[in-house]
Each structure stands twice: as structure tokens, then as C-alpha cells.
PDB file of N, CA and C in Angstrom:
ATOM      1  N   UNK A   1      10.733 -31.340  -4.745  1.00  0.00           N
ATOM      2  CA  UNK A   1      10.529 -30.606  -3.520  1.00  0.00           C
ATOM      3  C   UNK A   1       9.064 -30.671  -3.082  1.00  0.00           C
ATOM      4  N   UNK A   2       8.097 -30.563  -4.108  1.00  0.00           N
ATOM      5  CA  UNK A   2       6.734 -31.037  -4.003  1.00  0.00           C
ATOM      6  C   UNK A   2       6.199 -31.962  -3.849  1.00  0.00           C
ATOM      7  N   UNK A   3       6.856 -33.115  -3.848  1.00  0.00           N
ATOM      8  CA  UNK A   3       6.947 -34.436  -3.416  1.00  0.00           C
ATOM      9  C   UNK A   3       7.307 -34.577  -2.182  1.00  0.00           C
ATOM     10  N   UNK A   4       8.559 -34.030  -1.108  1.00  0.00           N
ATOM     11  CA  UNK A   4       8.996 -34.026  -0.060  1.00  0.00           C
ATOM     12  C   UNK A   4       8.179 -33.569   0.551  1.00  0.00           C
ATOM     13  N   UNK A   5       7.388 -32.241   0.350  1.00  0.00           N
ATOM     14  CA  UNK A   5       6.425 -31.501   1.077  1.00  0.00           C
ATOM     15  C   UNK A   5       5.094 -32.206   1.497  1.00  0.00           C
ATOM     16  N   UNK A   6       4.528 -33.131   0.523  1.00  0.00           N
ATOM     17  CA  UNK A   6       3.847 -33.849   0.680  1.00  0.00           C
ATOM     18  C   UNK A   6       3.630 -34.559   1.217  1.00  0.00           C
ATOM     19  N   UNK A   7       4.872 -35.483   1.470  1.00  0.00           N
ATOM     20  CA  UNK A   7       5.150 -36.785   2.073  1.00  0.00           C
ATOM     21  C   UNK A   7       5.447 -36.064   3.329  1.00  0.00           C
ATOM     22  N   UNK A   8       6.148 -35.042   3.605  1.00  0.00           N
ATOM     23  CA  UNK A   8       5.757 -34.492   5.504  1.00  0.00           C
ATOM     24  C   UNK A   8       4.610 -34.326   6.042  1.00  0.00           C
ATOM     25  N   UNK A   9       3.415 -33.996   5.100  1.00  0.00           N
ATOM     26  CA  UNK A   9       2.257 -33.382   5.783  1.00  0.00           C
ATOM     27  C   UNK A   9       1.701 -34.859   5.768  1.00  0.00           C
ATOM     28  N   UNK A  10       2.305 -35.669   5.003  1.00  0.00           N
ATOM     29  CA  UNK A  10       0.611 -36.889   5.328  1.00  0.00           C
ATOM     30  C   UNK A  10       1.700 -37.751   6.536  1.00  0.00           C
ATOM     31  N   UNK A  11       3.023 -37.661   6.508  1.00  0.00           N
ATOM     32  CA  UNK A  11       3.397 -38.030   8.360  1.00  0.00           C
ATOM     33  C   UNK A  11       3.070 -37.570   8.976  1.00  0.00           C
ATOM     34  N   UNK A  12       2.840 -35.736   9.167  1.00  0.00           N
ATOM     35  CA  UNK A  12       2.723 -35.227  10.242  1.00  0.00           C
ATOM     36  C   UNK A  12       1.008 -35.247  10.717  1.00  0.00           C
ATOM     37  N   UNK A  13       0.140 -35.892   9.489  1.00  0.00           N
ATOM     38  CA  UNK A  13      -1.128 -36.032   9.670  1.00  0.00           C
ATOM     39  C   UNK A  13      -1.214 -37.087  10.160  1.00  0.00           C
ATOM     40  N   UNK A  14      -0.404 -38.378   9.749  1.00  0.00           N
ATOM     41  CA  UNK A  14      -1.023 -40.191  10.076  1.00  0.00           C
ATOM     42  C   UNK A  14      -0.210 -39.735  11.856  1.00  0.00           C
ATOM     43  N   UNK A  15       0.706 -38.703  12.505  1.00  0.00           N
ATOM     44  CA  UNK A  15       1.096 -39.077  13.416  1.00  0.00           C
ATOM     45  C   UNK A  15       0.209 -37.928  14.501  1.00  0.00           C
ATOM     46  N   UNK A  16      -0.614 -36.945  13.874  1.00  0.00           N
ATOM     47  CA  UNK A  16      -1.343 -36.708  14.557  1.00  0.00           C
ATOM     48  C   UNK A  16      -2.601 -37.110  14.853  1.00  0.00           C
ATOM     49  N   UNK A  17      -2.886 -38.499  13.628  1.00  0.00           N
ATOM     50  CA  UNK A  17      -4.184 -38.953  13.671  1.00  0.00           C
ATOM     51  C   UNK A  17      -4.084 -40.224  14.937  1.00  0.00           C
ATOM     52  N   UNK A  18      -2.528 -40.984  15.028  1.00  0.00           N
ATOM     53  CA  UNK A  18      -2.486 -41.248  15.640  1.00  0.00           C
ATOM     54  C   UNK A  18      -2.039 -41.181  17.111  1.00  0.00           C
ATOM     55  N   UNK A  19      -2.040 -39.971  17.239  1.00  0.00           N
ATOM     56  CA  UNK A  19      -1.571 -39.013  18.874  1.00  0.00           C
ATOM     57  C   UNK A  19      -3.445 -39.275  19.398  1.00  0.00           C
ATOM     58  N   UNK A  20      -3.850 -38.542  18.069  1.00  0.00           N
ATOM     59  CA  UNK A  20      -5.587 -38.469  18.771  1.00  0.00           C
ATOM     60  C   UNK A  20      -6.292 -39.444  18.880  1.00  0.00           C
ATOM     61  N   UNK A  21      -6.093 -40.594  18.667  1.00  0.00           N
ATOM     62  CA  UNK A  21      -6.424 -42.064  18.406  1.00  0.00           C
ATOM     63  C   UNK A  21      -6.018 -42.502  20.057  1.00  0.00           C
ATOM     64  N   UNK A  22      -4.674 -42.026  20.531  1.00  0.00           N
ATOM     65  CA  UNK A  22      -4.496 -42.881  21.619  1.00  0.00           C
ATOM     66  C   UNK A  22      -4.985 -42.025  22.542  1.00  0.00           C
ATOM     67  N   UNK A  23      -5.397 -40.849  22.751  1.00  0.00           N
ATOM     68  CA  UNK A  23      -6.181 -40.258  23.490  1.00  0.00           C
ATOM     69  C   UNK A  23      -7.113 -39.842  23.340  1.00  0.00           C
ATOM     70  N   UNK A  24      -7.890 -40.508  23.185  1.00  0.00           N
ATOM     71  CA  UNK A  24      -9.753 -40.677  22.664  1.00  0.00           C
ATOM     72  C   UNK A  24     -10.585 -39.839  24.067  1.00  0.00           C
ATOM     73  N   UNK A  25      -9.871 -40.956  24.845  1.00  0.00           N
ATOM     74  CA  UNK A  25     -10.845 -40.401  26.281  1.00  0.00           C
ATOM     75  C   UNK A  25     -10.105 -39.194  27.265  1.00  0.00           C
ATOM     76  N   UNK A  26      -9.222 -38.672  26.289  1.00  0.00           N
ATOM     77  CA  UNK A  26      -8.914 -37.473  27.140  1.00  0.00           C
ATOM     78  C   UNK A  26      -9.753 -36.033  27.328  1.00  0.00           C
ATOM     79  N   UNK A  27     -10.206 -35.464  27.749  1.00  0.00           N
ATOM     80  CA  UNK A  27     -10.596 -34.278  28.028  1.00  0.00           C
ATOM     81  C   UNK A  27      -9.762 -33.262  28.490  1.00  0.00           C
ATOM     82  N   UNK A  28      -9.846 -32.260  28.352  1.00  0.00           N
ATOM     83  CA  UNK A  28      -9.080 -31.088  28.292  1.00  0.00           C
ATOM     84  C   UNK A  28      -9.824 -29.713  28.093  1.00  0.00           C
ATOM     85  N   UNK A  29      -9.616 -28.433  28.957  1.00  0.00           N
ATOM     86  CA  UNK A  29     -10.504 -26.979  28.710  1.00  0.00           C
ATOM     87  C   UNK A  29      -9.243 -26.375  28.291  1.00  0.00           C
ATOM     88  N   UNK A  30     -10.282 -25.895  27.483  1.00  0.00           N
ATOM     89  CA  UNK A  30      -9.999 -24.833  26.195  1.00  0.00           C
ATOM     90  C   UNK A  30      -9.982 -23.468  26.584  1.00  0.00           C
ATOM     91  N   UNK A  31      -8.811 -22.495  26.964  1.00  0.00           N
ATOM     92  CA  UNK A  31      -8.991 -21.170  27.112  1.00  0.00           C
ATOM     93  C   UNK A  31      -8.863 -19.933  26.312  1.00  0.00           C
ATOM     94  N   UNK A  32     -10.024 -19.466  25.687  1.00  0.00           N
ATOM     95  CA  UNK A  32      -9.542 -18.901  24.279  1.00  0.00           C
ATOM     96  C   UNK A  32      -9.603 -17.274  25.356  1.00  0.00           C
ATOM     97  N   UNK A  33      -9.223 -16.811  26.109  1.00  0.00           N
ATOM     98  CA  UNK A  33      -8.949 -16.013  27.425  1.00  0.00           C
ATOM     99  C   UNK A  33     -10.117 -14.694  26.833  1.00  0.00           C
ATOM    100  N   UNK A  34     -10.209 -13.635  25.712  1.00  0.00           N
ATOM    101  CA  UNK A  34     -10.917 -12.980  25.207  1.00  0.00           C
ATOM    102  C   UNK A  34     -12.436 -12.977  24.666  1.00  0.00           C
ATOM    103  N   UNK A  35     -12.230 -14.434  23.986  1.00  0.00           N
ATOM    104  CA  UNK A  35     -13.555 -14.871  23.576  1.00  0.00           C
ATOM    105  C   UNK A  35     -14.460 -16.112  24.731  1.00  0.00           C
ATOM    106  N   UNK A  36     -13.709 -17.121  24.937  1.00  0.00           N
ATOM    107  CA  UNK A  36     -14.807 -18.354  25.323  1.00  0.00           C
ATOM    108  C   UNK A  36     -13.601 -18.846  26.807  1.00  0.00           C
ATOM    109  N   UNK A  37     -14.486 -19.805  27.131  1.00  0.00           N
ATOM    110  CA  UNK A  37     -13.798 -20.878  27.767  1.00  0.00           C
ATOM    111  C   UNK A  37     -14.662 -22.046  27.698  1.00  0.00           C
ATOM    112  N   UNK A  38     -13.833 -23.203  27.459  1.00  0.00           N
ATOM    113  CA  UNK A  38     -14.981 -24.269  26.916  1.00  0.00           C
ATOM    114  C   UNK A  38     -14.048 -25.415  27.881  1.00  0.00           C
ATOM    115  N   UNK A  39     -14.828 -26.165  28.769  1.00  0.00           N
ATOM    116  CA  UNK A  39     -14.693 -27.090  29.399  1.00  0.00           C
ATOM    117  C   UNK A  39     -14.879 -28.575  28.789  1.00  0.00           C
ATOM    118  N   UNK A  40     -13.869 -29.633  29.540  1.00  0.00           N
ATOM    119  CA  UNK A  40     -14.339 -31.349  29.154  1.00  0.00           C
ATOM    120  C   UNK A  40     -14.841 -31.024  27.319  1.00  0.00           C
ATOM    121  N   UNK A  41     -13.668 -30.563  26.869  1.00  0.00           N
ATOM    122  CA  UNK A  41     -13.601 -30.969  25.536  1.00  0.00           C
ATOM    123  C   UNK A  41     -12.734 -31.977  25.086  1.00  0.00           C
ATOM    124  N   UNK A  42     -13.086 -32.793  24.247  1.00  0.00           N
ATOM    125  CA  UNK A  42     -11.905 -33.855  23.756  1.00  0.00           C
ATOM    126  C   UNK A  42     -10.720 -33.399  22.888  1.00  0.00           C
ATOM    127  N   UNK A  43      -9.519 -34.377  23.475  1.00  0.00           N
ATOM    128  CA  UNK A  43      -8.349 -33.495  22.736  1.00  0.00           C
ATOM    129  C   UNK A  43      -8.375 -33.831  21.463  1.00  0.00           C
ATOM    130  N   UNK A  44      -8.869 -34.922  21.051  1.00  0.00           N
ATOM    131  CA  UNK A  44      -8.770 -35.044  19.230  1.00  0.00           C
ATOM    132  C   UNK A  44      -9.318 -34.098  18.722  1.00  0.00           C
ATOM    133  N   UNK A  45     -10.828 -33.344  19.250  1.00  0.00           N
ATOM    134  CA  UNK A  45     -11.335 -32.574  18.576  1.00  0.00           C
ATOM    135  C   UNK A  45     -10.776 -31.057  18.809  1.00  0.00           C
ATOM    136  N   UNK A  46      -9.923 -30.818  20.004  1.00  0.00           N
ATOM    137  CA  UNK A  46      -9.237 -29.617  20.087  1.00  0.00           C
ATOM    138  C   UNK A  46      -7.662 -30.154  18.748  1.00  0.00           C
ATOM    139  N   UNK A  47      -7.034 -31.289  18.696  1.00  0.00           N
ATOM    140  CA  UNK A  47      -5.953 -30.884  17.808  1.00  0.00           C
ATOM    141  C   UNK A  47      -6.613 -31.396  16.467  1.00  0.00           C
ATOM    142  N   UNK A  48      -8.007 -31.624  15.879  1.00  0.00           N
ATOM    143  CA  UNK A  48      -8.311 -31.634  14.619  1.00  0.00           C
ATOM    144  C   UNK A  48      -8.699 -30.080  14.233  1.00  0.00           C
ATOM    145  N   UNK A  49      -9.485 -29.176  15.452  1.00  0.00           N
ATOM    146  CA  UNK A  49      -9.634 -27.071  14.742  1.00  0.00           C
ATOM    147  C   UNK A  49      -8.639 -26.973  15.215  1.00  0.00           C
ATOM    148  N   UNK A  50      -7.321 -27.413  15.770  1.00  0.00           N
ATOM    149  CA  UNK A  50      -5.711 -26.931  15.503  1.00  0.00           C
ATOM    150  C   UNK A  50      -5.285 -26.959  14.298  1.00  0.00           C
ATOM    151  N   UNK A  51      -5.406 -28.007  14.007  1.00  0.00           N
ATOM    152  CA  UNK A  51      -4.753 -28.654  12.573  1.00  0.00           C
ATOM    153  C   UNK A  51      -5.076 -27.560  11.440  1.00  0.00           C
ATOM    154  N   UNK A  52      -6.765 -27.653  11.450  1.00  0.00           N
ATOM    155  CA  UNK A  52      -7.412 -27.086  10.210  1.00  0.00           C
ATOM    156  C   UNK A  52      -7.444 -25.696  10.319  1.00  0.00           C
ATOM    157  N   UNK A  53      -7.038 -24.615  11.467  1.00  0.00           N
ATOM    158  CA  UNK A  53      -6.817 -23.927  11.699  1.00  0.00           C
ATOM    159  C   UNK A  53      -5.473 -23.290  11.006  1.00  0.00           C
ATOM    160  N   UNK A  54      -4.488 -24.195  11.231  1.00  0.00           N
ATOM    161  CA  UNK A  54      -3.186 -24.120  10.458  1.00  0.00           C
ATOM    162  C   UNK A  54      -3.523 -24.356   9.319  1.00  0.00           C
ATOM    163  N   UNK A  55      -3.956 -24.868   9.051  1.00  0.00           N
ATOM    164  CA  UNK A  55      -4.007 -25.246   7.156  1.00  0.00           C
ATOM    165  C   UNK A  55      -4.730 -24.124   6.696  1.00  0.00           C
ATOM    166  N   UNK A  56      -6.008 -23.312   6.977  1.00  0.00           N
ATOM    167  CA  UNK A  56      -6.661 -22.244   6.970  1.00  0.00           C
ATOM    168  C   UNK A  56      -5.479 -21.114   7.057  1.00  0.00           C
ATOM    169  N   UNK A  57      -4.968 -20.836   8.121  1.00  0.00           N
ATOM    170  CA  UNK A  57      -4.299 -20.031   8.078  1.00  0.00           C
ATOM    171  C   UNK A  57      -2.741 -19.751   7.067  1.00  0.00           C
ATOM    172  N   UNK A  58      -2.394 -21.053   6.568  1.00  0.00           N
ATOM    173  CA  UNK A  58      -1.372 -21.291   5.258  1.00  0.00           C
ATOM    174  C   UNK A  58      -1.862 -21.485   4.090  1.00  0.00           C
ATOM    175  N   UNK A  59      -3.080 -21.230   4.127  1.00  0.00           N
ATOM    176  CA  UNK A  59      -3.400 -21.108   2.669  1.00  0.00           C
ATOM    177  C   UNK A  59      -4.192 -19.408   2.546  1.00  0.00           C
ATOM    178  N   UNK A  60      -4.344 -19.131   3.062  1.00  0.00           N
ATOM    179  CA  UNK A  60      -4.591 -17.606   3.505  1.00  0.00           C
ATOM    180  C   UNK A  60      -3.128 -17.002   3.271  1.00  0.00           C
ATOM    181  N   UNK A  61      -2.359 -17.170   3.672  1.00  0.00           N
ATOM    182  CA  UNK A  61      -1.069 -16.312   3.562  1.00  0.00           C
ATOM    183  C   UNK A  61      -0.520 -16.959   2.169  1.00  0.00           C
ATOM    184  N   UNK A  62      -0.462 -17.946   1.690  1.00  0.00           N
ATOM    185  CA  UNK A  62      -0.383 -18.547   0.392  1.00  0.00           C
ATOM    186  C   UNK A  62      -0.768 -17.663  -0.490  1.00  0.00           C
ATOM    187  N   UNK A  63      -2.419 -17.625  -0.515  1.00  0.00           N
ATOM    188  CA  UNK A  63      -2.861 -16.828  -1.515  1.00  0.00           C
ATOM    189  C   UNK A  63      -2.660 -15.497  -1.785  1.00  0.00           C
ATOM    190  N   UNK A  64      -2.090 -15.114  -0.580  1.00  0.00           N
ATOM    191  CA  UNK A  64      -1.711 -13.443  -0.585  1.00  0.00           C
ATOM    192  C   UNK A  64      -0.397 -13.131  -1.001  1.00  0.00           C
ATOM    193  N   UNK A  65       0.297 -14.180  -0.977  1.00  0.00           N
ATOM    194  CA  UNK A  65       1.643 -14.057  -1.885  1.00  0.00           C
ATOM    195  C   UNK A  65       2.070 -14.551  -3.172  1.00  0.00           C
ATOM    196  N   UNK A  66       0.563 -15.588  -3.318  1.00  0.00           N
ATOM    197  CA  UNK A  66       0.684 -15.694  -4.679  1.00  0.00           C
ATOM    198  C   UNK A  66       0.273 -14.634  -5.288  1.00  0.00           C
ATOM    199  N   UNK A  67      -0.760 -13.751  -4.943  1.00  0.00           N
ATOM    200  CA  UNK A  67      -1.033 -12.332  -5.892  1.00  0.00           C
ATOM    201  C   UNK A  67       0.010 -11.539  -5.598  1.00  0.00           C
ATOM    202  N   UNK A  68       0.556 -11.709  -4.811  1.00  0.00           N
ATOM    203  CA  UNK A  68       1.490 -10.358  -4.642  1.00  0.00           C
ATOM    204  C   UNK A  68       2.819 -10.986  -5.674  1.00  0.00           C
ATOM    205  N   UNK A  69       3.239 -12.077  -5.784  1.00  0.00           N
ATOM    206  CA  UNK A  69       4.175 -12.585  -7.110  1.00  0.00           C
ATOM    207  C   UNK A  69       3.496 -12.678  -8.002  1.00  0.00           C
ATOM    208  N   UNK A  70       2.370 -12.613  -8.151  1.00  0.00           N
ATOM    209  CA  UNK A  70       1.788 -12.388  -9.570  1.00  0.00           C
ATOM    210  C   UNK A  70       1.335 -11.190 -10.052  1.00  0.00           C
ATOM    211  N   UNK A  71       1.361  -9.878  -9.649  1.00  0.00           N
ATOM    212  CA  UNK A  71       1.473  -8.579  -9.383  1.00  0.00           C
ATOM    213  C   UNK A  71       3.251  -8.229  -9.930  1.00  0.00           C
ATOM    214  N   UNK A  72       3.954  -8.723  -9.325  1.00  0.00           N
ATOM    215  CA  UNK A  72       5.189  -8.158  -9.710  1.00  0.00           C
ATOM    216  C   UNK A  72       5.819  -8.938 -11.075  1.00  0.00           C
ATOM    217  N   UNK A  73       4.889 -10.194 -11.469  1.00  0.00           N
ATOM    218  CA  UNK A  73       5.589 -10.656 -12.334  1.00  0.00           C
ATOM    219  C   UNK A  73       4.708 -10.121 -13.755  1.00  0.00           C
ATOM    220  N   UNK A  74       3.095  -9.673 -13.097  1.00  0.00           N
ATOM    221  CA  UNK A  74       2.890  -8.507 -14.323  1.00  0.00           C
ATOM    222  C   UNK A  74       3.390  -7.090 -14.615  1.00  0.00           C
ATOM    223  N   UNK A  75       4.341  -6.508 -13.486  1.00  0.00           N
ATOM    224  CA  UNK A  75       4.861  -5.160 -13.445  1.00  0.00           C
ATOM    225  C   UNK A  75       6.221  -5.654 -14.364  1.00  0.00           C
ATOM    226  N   UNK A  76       7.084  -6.455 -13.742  1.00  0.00           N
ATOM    227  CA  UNK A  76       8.210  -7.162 -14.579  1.00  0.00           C
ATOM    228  C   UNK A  76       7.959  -7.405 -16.524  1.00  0.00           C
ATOM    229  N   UNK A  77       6.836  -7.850 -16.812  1.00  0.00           N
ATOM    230  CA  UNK A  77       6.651  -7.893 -18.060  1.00  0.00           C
ATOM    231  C   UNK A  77       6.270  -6.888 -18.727  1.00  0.00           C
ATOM    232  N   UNK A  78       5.240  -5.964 -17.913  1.00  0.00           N
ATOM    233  CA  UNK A  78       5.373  -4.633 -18.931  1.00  0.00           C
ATOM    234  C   UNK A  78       6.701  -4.164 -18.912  1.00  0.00           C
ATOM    235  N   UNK A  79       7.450  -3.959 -17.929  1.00  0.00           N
ATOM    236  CA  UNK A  79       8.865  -3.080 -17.783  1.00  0.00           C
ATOM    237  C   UNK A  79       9.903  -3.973 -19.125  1.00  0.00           C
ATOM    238  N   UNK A  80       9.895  -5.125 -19.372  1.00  0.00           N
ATOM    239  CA  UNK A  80      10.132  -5.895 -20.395  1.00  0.00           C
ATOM    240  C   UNK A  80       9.798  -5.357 -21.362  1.00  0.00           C
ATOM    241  N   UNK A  81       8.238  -5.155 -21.512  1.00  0.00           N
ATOM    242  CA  UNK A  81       7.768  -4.914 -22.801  1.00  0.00           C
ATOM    243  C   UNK A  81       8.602  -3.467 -23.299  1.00  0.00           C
ATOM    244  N   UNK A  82       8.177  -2.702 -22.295  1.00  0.00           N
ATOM    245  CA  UNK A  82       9.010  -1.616 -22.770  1.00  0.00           C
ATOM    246  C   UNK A  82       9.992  -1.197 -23.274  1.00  0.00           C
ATOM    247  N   UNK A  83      11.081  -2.077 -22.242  1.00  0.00           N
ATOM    248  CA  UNK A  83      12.482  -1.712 -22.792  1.00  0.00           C
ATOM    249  C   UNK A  83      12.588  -2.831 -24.174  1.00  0.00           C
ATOM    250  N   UNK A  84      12.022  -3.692 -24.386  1.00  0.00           N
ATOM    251  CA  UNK A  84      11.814  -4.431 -25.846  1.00  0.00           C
ATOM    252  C   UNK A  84      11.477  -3.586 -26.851  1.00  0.00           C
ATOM    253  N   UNK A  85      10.549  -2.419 -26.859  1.00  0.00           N
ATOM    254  CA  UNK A  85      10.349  -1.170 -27.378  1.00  0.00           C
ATOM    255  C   UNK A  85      11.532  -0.493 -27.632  1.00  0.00           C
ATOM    256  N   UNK A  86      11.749  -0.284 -26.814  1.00  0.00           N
ATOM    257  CA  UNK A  86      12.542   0.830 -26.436  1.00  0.00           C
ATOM    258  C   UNK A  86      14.122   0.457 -27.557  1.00  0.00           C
ATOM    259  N   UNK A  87      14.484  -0.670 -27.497  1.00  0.00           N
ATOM    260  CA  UNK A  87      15.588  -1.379 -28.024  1.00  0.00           C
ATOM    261  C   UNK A  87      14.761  -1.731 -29.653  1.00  0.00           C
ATOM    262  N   UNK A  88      13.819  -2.072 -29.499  1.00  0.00           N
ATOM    263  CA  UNK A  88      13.828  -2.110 -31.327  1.00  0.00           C
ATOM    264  C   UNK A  88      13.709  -0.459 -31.929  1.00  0.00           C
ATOM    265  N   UNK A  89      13.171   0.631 -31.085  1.00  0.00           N
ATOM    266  CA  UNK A  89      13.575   1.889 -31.883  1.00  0.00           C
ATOM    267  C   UNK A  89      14.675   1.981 -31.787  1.00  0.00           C
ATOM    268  N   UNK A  90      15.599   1.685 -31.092  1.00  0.00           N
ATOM    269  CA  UNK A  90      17.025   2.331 -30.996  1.00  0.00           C
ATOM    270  C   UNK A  90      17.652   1.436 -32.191  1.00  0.00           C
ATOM    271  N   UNK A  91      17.480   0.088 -32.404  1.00  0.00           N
ATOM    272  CA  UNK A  91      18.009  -0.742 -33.600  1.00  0.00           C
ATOM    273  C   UNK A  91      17.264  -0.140 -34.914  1.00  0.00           C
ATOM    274  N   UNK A  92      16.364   0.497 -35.027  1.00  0.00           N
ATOM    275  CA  UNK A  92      15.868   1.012 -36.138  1.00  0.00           C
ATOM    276  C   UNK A  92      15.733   2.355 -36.610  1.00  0.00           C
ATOM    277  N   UNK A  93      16.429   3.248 -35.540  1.00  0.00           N
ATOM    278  CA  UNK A  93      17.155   4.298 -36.089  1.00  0.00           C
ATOM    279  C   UNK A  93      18.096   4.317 -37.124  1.00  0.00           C
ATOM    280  N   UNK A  94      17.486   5.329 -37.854  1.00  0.00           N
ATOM    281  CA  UNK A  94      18.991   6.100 -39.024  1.00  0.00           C
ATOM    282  C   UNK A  94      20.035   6.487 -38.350  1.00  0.00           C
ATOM    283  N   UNK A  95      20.545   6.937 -38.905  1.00  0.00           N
ATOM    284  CA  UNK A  95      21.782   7.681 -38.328  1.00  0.00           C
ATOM    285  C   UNK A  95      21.354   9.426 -38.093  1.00  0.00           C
ATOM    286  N   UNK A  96      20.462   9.655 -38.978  1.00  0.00           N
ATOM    287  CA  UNK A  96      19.679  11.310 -39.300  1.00  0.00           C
ATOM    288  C   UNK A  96      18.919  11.142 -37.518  1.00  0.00           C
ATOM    289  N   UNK A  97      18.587  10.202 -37.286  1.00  0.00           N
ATOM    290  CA  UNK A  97      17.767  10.569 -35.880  1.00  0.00           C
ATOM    291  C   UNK A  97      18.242  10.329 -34.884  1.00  0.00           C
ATOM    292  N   UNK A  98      19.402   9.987 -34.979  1.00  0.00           N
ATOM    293  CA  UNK A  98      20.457   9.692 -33.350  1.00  0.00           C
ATOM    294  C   UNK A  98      21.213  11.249 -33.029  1.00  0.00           C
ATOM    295  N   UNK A  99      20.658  11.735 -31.904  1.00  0.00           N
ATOM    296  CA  UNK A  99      20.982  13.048 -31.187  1.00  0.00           C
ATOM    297  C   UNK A  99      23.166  13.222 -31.478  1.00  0.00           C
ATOM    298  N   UNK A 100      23.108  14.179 -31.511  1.00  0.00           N
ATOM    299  CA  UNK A 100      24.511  14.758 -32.350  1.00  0.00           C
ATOM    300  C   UNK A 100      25.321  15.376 -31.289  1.00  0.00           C
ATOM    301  N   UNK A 101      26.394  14.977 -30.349  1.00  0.00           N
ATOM    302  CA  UNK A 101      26.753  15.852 -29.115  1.00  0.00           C
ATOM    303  C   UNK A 101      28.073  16.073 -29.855  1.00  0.00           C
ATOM    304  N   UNK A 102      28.567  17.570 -28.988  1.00  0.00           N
ATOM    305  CA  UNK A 102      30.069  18.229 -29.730  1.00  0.00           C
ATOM    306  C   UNK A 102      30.700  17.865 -29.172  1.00  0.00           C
ATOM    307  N   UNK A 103      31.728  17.316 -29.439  1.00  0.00           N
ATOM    308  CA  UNK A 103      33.384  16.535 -29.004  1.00  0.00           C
ATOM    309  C   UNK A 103      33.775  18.149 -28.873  1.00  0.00           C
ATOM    310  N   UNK A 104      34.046  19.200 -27.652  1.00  0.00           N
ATOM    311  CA  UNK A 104      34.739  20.128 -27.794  1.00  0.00           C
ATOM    312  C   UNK A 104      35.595  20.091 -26.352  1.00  0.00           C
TER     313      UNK A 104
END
């Protein structure tokens, strides 16, 4: 699956390298409406801070779910540990220390 994933991003890179390749001499304004407006910018260099923008922004959310599965997979192992506890006292009880209820 890590292999497939791979092999999409370096198509979807050789076919955006070559989108920006055939429009070298294009120009295009940039309306970031809050912050800027930037005029007669080139489109390779508007879809190369697209690109890296996306990749920035998926590895940002990446890393925040890798701690957050690595957070639950340290809550998961203590809760393990415990009931691993928990099951070797119960296998190593006598019979003198197992609670006594009345059949009445």
C-alpha cells in the first residue's frame, strides 16, 4: 500500500512538473483576499507554494495523529498491563481469599 502511495505522488508530481513546464510564460494574480494581492506572478511558481503547501499541511495533520495513536496505544497498554495484573492475582488466589456469597 506504501508502494502504491508512492508511485501516485511521484505521477502526480512528474505531471505537475510537467503542467508547469508547459506554462512557463504564463502569468497569473494571486488573490489571497485578507492578506495580499500579488500581480504577473508565474503559474509554476504559484502551483510549486500549492504543492508544498499541501505537503506542509499533510504532514502537519500526520503528525497530530500519529501522537494521538500513539497516546491511545500507550493508554491501551497500561489498561493491558493491568488487567494482566489483575488476572495473575485472580490465578493465584487460594481458595481462603476468594469472597464467599450465600446461595439462600
Amino acid at each position: 500500500m506504501a508502494f502504491l502511495k508512492l508511485v501516485m505522488a511521484m505521477l502526480f508530481m512528474a505531471a505537475l512538473l510537467v503542467f508547469g513546464l508547459e506554462n512557463v510564460q504564463e502569468r497569473v494574480r494571486v488573490d489571497l483576499r485578507p492578506l495580499a494581492e500579488y500581480r504577473d506572478v508565474s503559474l509554476s511558481l504559484v502551483l510549486f507554494y500549492a504543492y508544498f503547501a499541501g505537503l506542509f499541511t499533510y504532514a502537519v495533520v500526520s503528525v497530530l495523529r500519529d501522537l494521538r495513536l500513539r497516546a491511545e496505544i500507550a493508554r491501551l497498554a497500561r489498561d493491558n498491563r493491568r488487567l494482566s495484573d489483575e488476572l495473575h492475582a485472580l490465578r493465584s488466589a487460594t481458595l481462603d481469599d476468594l469472597p464467599i456469597e450465600d446461595e439462600a
